[in-house]
N, C-alpha and C. Protein backbone atom coordinates (compact mmCIF):
# COMPACT_ATOMS: atom_id res chain seq x y z
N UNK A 1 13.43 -4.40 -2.29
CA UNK A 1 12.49 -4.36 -3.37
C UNK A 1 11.72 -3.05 -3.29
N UNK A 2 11.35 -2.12 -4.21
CA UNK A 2 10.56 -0.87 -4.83
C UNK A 2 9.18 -1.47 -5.82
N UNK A 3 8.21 -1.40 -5.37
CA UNK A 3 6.99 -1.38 -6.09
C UNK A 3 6.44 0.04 -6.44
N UNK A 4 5.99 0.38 -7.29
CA UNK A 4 5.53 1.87 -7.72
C UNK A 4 3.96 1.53 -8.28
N UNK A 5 3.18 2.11 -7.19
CA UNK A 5 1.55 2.23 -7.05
C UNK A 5 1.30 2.52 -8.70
N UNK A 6 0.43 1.81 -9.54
CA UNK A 6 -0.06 2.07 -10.65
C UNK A 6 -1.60 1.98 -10.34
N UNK A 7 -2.63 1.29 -9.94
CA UNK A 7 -3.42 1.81 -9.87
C UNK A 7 -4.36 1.03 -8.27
N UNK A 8 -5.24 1.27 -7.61
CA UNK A 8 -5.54 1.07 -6.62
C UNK A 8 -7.32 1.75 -6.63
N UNK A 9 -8.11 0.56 -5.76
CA UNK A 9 -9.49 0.30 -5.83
C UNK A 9 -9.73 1.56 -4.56
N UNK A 10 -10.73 2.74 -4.85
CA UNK A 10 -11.64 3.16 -3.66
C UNK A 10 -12.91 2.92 -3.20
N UNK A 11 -12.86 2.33 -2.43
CA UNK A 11 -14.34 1.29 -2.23
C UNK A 11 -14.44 1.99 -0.44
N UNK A 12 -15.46 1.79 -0.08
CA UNK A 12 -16.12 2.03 1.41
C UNK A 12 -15.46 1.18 2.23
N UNK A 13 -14.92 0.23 1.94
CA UNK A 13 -13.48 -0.13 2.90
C UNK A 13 -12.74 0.83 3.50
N UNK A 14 -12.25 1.60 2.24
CA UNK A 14 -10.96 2.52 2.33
C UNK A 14 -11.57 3.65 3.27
N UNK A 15 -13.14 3.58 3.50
CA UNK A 15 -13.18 4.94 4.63
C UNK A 15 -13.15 4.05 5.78
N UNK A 16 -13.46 3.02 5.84
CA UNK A 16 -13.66 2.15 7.14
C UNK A 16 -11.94 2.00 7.80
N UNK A 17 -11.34 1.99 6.73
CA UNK A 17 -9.28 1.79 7.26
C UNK A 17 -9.22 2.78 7.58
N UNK A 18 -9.60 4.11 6.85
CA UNK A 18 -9.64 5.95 7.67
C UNK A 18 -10.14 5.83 8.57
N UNK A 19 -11.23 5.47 9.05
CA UNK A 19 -11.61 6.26 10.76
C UNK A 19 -11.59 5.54 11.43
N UNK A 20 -11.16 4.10 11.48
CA UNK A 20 -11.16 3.47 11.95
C UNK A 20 -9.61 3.10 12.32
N UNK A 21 -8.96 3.67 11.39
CA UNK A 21 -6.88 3.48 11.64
C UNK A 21 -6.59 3.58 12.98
N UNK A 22 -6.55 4.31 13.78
CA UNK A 22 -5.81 4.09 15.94
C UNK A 22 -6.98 2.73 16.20
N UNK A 23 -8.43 2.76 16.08
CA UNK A 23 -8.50 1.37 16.66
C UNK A 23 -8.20 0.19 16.17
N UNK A 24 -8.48 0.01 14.85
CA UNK A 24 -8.14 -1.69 14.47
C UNK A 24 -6.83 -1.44 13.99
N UNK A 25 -5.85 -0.87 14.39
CA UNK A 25 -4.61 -0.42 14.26
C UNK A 25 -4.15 -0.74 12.59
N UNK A 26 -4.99 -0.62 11.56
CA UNK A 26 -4.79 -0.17 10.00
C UNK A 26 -3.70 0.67 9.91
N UNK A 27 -3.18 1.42 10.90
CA UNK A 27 -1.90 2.32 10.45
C UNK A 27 -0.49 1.63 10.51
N UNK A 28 -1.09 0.67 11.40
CA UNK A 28 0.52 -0.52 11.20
C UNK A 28 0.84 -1.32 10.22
N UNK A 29 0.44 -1.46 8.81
CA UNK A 29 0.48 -1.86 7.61
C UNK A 29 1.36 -1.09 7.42
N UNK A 30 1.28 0.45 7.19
CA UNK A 30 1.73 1.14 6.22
C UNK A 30 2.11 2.43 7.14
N UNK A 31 3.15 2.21 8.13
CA UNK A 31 3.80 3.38 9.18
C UNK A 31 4.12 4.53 8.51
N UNK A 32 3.03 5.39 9.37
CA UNK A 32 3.63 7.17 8.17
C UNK A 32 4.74 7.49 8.90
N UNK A 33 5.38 8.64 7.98
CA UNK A 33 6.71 9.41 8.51
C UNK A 33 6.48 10.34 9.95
N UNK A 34 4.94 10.70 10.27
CA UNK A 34 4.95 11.25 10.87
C UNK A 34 3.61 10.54 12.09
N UNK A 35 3.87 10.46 13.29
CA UNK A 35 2.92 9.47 13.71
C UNK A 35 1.74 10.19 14.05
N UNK A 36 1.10 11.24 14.01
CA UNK A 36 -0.25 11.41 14.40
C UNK A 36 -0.98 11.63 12.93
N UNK A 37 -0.29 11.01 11.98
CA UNK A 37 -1.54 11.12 10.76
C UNK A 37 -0.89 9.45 10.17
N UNK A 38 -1.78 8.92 9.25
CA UNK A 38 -2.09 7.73 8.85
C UNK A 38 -1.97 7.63 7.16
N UNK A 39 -1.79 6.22 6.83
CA UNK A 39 -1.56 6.10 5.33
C UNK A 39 -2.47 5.23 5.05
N UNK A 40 -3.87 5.52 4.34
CA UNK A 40 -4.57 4.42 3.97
C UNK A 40 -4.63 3.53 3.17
N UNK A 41 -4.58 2.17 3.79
CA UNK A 41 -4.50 0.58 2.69
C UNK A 41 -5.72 0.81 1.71
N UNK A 42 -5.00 0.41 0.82
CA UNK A 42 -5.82 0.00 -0.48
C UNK A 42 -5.83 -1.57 -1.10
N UNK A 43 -6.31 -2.18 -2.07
CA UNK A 43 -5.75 -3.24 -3.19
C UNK A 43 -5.92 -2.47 -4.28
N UNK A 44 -4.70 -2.79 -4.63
CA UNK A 44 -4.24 -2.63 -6.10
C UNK A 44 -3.48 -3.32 -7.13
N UNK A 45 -3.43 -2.58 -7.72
CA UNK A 45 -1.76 -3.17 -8.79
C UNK A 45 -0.72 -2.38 -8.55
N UNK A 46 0.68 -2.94 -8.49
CA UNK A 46 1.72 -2.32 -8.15
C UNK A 46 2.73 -2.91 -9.62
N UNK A 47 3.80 -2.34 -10.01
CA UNK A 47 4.50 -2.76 -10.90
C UNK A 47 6.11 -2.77 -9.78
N UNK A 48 7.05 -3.84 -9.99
CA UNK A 48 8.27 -3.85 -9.76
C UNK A 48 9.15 -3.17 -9.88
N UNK A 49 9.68 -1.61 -9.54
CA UNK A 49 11.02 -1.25 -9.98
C UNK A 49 12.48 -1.31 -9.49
N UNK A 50 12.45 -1.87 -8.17
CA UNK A 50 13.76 -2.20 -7.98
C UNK A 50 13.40 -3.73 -7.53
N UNK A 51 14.46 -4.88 -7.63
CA UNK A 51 14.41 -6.17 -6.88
C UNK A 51 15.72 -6.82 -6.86
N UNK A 52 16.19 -7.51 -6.00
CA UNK A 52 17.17 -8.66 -5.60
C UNK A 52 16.45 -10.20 -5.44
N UNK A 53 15.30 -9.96 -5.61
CA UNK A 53 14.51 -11.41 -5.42
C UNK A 53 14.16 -12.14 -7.04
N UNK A 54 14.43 -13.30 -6.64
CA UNK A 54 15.00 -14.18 -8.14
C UNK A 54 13.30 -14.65 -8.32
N UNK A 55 12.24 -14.72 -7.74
CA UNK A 55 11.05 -14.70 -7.77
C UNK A 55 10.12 -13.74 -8.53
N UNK A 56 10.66 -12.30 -8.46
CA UNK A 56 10.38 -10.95 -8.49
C UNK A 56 11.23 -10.40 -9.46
N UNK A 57 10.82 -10.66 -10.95
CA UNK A 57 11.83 -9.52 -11.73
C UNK A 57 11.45 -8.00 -12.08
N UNK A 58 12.13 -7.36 -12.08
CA UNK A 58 11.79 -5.50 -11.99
C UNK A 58 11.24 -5.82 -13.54
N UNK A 59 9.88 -5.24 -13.31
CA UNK A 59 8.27 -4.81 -14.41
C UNK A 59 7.77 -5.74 -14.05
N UNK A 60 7.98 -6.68 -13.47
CA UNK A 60 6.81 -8.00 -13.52
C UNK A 60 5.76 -6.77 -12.50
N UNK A 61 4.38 -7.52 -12.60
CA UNK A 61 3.33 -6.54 -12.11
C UNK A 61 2.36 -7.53 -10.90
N UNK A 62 2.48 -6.83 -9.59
CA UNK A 62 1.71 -7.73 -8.80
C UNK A 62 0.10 -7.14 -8.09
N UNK A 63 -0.18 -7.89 -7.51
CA UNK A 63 -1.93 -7.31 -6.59
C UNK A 63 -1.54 -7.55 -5.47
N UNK A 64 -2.35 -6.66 -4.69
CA UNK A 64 -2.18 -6.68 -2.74
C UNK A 64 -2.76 -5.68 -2.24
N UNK A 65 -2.79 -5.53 -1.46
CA UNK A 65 -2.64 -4.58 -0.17
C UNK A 65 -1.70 -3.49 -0.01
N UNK A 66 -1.42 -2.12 -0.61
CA UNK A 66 -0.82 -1.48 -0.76
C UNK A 66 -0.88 0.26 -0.05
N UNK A 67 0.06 0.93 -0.28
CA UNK A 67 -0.54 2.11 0.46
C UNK A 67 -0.84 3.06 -0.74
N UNK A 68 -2.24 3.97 -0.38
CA UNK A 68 -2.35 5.11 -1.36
C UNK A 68 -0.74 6.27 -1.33
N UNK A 69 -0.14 5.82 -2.48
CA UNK A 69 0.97 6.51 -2.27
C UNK A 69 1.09 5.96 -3.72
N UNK A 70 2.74 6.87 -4.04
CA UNK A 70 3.08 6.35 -5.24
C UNK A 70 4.09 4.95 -5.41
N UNK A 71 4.78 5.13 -4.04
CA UNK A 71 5.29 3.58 -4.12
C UNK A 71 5.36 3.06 -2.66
C-alpha cells in the first residue's frame, strides 16, 4: 500500500518528536534513509494511491500518524 501526504497538523508536539527523536525513540515510526538524521511524525490526512487491501480502495482518504514527507 502507497499513501501520499495531503495535508498534516504543526502543533508543539511536532517540536517535542524533533528533539526529543534518539530519546523517546520517535525515529522508529518513520526510519530515515540515512540514520543520523530523523523524520518527524505528524497527524494528518493521507489519500490512497496504491493498494491490494480489499478494506483500502486507492482515493479512499485516511487520518493517522504519518511522516512529514510526501508519501
Amino acid at each position: 500500500m502507497q499513501l501520499a501526504v495531503e495535508k498534516f497538523a504543526l502543533t508543539a508536539n511536532n517540536i517535542t518528536y524533533a528533539t526529543q527523536g534518539d530519546t523517546a525513540e520517535f525515529w522508529r515510526f518513520f526510519p530515515p534513509p540515512e540514520p543520523a538524521w530523523g523524520i518527524v511524525p505528524a497527524m494528518g490526512y493521507e489519500r490512497v494511491t496504491q493498494s491490494r487491501h480489499d478494506d483500502l480502495s486507492v482515493e479512499a482518504r485516511v487520518f493517522g500518524f504519518l511522516p512529514m514527507a510526501s508519501h
